[in-house]
N, C-alpha and C. Protein backbone atom coordinates (compact mmCIF):
# COMPACT_ATOMS: atom_id res chain seq x y z
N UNK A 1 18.71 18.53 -36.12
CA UNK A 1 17.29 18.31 -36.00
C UNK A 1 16.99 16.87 -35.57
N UNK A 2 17.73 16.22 -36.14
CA UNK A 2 17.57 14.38 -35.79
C UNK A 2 17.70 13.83 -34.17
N UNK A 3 18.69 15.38 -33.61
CA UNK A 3 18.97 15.02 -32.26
C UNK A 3 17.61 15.23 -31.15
N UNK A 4 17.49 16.24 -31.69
CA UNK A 4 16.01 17.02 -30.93
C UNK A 4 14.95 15.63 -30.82
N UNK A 5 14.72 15.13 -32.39
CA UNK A 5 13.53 14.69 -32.64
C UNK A 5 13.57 12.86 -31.66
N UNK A 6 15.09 12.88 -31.85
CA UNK A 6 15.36 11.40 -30.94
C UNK A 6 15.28 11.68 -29.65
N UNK A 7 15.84 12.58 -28.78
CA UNK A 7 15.68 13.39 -27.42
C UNK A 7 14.29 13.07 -26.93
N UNK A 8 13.23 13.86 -27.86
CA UNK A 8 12.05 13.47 -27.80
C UNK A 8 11.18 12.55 -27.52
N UNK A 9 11.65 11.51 -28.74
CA UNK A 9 11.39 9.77 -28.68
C UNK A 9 11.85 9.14 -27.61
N UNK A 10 13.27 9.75 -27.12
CA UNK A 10 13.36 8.81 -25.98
C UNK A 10 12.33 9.31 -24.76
N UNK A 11 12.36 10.57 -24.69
CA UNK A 11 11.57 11.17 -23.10
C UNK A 11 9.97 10.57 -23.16
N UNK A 12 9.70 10.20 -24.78
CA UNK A 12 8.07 9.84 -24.76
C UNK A 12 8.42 8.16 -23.92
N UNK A 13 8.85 8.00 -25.03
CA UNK A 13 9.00 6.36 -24.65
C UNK A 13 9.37 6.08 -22.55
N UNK A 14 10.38 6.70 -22.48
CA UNK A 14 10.65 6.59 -20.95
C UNK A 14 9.08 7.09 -20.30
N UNK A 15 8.56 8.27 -20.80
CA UNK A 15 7.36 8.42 -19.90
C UNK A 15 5.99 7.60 -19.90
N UNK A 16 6.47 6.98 -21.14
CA UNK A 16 5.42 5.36 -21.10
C UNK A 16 5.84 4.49 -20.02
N UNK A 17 6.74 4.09 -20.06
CA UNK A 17 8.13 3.19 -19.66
C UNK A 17 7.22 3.55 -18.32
N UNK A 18 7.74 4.46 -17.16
CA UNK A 18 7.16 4.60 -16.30
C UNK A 18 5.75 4.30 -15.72
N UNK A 19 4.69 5.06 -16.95
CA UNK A 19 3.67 5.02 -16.64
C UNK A 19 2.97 3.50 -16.75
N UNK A 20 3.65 2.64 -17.55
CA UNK A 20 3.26 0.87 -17.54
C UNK A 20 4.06 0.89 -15.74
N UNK A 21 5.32 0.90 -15.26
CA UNK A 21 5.42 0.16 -14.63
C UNK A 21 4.57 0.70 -13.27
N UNK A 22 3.93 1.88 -13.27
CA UNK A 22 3.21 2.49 -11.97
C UNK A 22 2.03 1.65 -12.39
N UNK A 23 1.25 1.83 -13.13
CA UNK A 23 0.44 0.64 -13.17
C UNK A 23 0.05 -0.80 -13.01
N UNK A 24 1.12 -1.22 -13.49
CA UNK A 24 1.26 -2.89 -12.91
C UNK A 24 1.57 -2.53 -11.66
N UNK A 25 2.63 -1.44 -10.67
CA UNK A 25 2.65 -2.09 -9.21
C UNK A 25 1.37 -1.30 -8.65
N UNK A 26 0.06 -0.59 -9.26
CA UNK A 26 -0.97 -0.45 -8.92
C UNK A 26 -1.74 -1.83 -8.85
N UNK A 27 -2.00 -2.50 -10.01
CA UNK A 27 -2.72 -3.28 -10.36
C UNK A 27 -2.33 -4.61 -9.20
N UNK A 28 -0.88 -5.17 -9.00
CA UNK A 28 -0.59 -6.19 -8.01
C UNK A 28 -0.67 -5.61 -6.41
N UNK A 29 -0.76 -4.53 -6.45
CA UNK A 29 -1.20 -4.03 -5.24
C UNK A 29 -2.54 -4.15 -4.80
N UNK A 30 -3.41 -3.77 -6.27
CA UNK A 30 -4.86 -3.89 -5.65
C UNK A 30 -4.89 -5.54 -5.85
N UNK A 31 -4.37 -6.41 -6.45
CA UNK A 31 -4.59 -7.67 -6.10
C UNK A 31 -3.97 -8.47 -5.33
N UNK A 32 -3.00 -8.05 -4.19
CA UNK A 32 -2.21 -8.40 -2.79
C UNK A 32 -3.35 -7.94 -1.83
N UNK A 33 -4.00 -6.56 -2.00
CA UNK A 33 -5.09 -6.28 -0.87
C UNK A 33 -6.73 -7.31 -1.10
N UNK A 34 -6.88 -7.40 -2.41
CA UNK A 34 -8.28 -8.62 -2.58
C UNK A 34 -8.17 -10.00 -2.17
N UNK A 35 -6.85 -10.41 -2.50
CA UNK A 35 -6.18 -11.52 -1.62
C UNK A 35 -6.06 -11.75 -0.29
N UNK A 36 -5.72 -10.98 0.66
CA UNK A 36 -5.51 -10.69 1.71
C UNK A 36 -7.14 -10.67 2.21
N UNK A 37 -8.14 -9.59 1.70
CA UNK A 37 -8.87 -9.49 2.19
C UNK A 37 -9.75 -11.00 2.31
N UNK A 38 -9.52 -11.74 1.21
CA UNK A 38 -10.38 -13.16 1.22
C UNK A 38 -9.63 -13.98 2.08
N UNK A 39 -8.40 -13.90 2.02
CA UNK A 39 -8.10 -15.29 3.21
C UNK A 39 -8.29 -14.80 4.62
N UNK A 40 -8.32 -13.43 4.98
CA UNK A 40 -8.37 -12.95 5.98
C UNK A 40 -9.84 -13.12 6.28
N UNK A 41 -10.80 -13.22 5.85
CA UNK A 41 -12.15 -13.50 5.76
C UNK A 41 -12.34 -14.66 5.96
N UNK A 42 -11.54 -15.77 4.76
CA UNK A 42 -11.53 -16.95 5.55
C UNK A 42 -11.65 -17.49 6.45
N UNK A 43 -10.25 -17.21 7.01
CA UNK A 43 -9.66 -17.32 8.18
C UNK A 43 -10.21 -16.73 9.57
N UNK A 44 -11.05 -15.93 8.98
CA UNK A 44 -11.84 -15.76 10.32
C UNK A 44 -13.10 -16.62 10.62
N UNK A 45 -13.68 -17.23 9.45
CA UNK A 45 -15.03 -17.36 9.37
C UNK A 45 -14.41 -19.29 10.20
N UNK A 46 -13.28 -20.01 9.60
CA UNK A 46 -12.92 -20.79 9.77
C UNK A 46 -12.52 -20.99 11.20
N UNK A 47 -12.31 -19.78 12.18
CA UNK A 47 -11.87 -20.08 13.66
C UNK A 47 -13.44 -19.13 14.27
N UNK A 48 -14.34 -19.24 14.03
CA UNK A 48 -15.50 -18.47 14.32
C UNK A 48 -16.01 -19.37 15.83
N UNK A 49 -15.54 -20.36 16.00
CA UNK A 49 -16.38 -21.48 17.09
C UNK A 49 -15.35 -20.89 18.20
N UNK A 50 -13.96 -20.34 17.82
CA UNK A 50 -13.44 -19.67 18.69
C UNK A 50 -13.61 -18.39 19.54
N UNK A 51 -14.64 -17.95 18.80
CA UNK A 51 -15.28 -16.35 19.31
C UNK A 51 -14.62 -15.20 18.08
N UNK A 52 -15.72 -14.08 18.38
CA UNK A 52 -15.44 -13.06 16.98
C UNK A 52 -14.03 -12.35 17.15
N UNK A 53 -13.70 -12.20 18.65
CA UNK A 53 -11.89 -11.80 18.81
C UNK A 53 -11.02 -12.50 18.47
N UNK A 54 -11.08 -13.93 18.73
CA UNK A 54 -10.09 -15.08 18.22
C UNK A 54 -10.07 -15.20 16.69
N UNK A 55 -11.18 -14.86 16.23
CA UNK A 55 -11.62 -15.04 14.41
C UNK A 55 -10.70 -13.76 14.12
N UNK A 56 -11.13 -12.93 14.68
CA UNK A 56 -10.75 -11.54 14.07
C UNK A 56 -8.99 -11.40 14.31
N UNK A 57 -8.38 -12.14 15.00
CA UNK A 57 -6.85 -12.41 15.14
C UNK A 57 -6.72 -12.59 14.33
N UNK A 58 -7.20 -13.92 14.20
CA UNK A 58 -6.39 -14.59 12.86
C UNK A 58 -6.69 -13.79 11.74
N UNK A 59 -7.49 -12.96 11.67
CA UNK A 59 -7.81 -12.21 10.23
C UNK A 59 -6.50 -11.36 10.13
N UNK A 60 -6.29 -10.78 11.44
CA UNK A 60 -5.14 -9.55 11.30
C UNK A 60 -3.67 -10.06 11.04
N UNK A 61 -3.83 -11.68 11.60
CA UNK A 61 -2.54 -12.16 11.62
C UNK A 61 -2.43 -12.55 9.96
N UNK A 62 -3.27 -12.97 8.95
CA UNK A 62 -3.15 -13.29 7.83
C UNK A 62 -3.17 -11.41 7.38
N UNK A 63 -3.94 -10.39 7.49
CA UNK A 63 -3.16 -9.30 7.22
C UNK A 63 -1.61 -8.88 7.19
N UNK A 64 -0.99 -9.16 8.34
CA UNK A 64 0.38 -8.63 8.88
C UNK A 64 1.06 -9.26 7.79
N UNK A 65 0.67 -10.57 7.72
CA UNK A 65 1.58 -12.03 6.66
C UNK A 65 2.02 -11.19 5.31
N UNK A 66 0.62 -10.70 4.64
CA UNK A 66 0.56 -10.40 3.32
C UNK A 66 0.87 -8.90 3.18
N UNK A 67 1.39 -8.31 4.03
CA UNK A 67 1.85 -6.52 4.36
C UNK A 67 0.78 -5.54 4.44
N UNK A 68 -0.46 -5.54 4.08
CA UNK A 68 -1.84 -4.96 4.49
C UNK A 68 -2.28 -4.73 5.98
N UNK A 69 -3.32 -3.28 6.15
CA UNK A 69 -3.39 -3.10 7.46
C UNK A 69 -4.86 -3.74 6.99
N UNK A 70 -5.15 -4.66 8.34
CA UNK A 70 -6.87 -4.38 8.41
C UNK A 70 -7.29 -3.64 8.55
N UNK A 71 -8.69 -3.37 8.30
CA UNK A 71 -9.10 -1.74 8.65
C UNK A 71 -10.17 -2.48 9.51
N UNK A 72 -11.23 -3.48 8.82
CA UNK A 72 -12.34 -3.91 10.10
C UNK A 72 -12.37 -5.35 10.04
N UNK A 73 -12.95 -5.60 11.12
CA UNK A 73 -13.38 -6.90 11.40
C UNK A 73 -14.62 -7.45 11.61
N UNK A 74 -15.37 -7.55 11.41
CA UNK A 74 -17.16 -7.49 12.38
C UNK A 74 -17.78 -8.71 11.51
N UNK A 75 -18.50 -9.17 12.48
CA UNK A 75 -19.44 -10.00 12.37
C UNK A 75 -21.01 -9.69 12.22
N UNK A 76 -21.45 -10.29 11.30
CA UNK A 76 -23.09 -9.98 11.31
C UNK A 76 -23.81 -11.33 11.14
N UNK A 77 -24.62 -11.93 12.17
CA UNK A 77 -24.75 -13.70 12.21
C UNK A 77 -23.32 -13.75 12.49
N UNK A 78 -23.87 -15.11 11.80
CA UNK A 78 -22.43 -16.09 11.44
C UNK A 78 -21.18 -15.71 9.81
N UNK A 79 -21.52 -14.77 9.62
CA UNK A 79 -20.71 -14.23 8.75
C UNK A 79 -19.40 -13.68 9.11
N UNK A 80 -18.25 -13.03 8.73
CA UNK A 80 -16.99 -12.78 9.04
C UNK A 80 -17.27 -11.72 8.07
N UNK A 81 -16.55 -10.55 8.09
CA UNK A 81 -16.80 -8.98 6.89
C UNK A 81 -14.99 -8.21 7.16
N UNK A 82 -14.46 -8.75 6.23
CA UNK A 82 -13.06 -8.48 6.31
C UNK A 82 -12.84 -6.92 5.86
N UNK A 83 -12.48 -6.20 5.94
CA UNK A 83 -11.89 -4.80 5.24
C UNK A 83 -10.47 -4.28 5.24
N UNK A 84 -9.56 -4.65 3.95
CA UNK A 84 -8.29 -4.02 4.39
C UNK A 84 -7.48 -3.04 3.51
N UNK A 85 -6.63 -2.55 3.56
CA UNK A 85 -6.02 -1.63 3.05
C UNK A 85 -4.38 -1.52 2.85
N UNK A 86 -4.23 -1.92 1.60
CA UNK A 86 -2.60 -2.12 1.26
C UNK A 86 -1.95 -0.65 1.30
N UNK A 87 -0.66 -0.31 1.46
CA UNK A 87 0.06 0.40 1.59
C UNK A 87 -0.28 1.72 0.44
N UNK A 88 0.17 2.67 0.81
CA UNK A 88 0.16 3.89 -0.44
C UNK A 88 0.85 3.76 -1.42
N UNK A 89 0.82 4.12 -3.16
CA UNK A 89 1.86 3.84 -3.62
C UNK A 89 2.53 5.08 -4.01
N UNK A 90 2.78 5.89 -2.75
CA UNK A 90 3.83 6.89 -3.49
C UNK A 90 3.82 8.03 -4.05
N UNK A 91 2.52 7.82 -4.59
CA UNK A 91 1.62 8.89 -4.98
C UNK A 91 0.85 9.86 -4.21
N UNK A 92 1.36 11.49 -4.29
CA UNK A 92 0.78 12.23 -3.11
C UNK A 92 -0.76 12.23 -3.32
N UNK A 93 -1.35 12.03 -2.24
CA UNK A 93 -3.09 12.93 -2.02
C UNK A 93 -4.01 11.16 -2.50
N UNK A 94 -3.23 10.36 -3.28
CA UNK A 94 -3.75 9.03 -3.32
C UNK A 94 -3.62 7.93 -2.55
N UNK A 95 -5.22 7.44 -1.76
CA UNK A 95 -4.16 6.18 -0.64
C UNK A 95 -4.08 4.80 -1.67
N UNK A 96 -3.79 4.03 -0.46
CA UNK A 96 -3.67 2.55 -1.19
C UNK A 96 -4.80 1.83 -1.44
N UNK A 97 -4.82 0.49 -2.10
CA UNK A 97 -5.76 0.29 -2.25
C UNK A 97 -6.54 -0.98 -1.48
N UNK A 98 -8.03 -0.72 -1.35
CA UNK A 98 -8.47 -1.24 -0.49
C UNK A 98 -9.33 -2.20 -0.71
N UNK A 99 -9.94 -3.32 0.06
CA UNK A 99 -10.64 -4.76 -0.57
C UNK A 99 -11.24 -4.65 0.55
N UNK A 100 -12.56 -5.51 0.22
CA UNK A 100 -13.58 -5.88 1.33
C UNK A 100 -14.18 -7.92 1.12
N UNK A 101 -14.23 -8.31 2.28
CA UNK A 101 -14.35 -9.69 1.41
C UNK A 101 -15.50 -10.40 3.18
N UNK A 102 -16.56 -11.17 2.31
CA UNK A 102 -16.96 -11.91 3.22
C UNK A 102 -17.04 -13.44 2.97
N UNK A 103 -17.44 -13.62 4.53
CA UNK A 103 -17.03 -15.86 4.35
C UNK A 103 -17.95 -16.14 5.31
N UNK A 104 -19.06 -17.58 5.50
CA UNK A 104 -19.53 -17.63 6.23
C UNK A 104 -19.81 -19.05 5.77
N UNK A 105 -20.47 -19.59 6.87
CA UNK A 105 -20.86 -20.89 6.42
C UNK A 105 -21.73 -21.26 4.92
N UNK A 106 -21.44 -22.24 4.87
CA UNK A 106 -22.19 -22.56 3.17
C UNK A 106 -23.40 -23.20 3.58
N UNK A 107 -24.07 -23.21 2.30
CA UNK A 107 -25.52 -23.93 2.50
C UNK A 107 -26.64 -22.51 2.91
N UNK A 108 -25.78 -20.98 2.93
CA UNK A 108 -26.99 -20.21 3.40
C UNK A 108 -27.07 -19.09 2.00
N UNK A 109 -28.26 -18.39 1.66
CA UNK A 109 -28.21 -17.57 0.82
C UNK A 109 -27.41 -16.21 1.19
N UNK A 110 -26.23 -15.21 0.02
CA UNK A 110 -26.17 -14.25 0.86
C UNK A 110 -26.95 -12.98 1.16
């Protein structure tokens, strides 16, 4: 009976075990894509005197850096509107996760 009941304990414990570590690489995933999405926002708003294609490079090129696809780029004014999307984790029918981030000059209300 002691064997059963330890069998048990271990399969619970391992299916914790798992379920912490899918979570944390959820959780640094969605915070590699909020990251990404702000410097990529940055980085666009910061080369903006270059034109919204040259801004929007560098957005994708700080995407590629951090392993995230961009999804958009667009400008509204002088604003930069980043949107990107980190990888799937593995999980069928669930995508990855996704961040949106804007940057624009200071001194204006948003």
């Amino acid at each position: 009976m002691a064997t059963i009941w330890t069998a048990m304990a271990v399969a619970a414990l391992t299916g914790v075990a798992v379920l912490a570590i899918w979570l944390a690489t959820a959780v640094l995933a969605r915070h590699r894509a909020e990251s990404a999405a702000d410097l990529g926002a940055l980085a666009a708003a910061s080369h903006a005197a270059e034109g919204p294609a040259q801004a929007c490079e560098r957005a994708r090129w700080i995407a590629d850096r951090m392993a995230v696809s961009l999804v958009t780029c667009r400008w509204q004014r002088l604003d930069a509107f980043v949107e990107v999307q980190a990888p799937s984790l593995g999980i069928a029918g669930l995508p990855g996760p996704s961040a949106r981030a804007r940057a624009g000059p200071t001194g204006q209300p948003p």
